[in-house]
Protein backbone atom coordinates (compact mmCIF):
# COMPACT_ATOMS: atom_id res chain seq x y z
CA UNK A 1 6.11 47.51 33.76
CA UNK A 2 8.85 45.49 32.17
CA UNK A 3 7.80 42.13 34.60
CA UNK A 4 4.21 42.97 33.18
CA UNK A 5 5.00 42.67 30.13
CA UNK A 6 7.39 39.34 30.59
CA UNK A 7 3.96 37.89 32.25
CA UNK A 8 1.48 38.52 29.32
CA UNK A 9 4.19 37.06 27.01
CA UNK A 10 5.33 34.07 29.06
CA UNK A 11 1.19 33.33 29.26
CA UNK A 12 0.85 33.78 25.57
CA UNK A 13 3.90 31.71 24.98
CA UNK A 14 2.66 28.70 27.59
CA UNK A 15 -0.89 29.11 26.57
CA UNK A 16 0.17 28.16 22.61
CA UNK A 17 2.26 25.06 23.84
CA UNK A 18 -0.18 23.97 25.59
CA UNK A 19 -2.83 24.32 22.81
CA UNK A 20 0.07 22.64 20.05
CA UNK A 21 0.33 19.45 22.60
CA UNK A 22 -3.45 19.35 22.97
CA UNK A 23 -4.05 19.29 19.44
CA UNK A 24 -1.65 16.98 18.64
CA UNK A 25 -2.50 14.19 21.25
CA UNK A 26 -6.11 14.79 20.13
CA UNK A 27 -5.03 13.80 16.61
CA UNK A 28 -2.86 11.17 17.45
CA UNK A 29 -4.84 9.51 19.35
CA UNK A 30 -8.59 9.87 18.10
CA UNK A 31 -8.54 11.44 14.68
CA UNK A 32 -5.62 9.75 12.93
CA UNK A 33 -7.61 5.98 13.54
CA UNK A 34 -10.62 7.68 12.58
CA UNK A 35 -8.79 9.11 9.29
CA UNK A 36 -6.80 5.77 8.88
CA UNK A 37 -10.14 4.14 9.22
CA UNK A 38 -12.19 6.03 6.86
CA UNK A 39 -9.21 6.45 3.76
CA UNK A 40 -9.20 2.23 4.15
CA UNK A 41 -13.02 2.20 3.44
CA UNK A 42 -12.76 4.47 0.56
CA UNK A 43 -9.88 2.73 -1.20
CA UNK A 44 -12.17 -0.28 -0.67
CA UNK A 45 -15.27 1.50 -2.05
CA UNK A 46 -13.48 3.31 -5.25
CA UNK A 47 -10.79 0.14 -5.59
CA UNK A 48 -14.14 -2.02 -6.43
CA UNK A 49 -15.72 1.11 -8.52
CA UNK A 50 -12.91 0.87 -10.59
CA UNK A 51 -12.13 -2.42 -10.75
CA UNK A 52 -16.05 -2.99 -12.05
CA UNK A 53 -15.38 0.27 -15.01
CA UNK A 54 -12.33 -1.63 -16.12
CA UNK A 55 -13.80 -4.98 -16.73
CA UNK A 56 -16.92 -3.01 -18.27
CA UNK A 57 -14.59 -0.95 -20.69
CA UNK A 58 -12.72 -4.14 -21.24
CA UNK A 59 -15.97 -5.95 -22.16
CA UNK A 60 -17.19 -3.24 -24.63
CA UNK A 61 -13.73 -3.24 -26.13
CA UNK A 62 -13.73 -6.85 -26.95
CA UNK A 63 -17.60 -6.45 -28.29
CA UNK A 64 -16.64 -3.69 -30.82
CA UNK A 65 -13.86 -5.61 -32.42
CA UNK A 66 -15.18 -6.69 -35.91
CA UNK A 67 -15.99 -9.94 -36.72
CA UNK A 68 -14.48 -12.94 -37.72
CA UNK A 69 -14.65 -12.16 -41.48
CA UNK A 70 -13.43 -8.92 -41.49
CA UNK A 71 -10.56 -9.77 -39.24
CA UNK A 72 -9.74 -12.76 -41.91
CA UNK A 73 -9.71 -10.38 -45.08
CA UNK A 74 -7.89 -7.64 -43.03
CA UNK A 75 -5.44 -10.71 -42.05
CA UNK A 76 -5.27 -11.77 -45.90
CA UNK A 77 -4.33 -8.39 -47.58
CA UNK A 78 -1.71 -7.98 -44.79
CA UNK A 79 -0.31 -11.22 -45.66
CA UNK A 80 -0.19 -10.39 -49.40
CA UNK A 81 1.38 -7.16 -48.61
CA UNK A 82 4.05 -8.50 -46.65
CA UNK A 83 4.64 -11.41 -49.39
CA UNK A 84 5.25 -8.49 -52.52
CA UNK A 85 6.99 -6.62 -50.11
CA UNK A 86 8.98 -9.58 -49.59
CA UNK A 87 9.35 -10.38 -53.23
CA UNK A 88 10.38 -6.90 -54.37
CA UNK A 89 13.34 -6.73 -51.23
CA UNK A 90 14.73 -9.87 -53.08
CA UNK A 91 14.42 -9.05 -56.38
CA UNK A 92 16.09 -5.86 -55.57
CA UNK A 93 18.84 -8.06 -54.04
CA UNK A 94 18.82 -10.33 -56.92
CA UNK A 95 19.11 -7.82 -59.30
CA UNK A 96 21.57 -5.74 -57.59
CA UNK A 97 23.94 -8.99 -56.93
CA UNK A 98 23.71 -10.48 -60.53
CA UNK A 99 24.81 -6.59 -61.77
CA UNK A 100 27.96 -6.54 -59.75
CA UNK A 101 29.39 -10.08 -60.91
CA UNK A 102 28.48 -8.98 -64.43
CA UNK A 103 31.05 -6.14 -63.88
């Protein structure tokens, strides 16, 4: 009874490793190219896709900037901005240094 059961479980056991070294030489030898093959054609394939969605989004981006006018305005009032913003820092200054040597 006991060499029975040693039997059924050394079969089971063999059967398993054989079935594990099967698989794996199947995959290592066929299905890993194959897999290697196809995941190089699909970087390929989406690499261009989304190299061609980035130049398009770039393209629209560039279009929907405003015009030359608009920019130049939008570029004046910044520069007067900056310029009183300027002038008030040093008149603060100014102000603040001619108080202290009046003191």
């Amino acid at each position: 009874m006991l060499l029975q059961f040693f039997t059924i479980l050394l079969t089971a056991v063999l059967s398993s490793l054989l079935t594990l070294a099967l698989a794996y030489w199947y995959f290592d030898r066929r299905l890993k190219r194959r897999l290697d093959q196809r995941l190089t054609e699909l970087q390929e394939e989406f690499g261009a896709m989304i190299q061609e969605r980035v130049r398009r989004g770039v393209v629209e981006g560039v279009a929907s900037i405003p015009s030359a006018e608009v920019l130049k305005g939008t570029g004046q009032t910044l520069s007067a901005t900056a310029a009183d913003l300027v002038r008030n820092s040093l008149d603060t200054l100014l102000r603040s240094g001619s108080s202290d040597s009046e003191d």
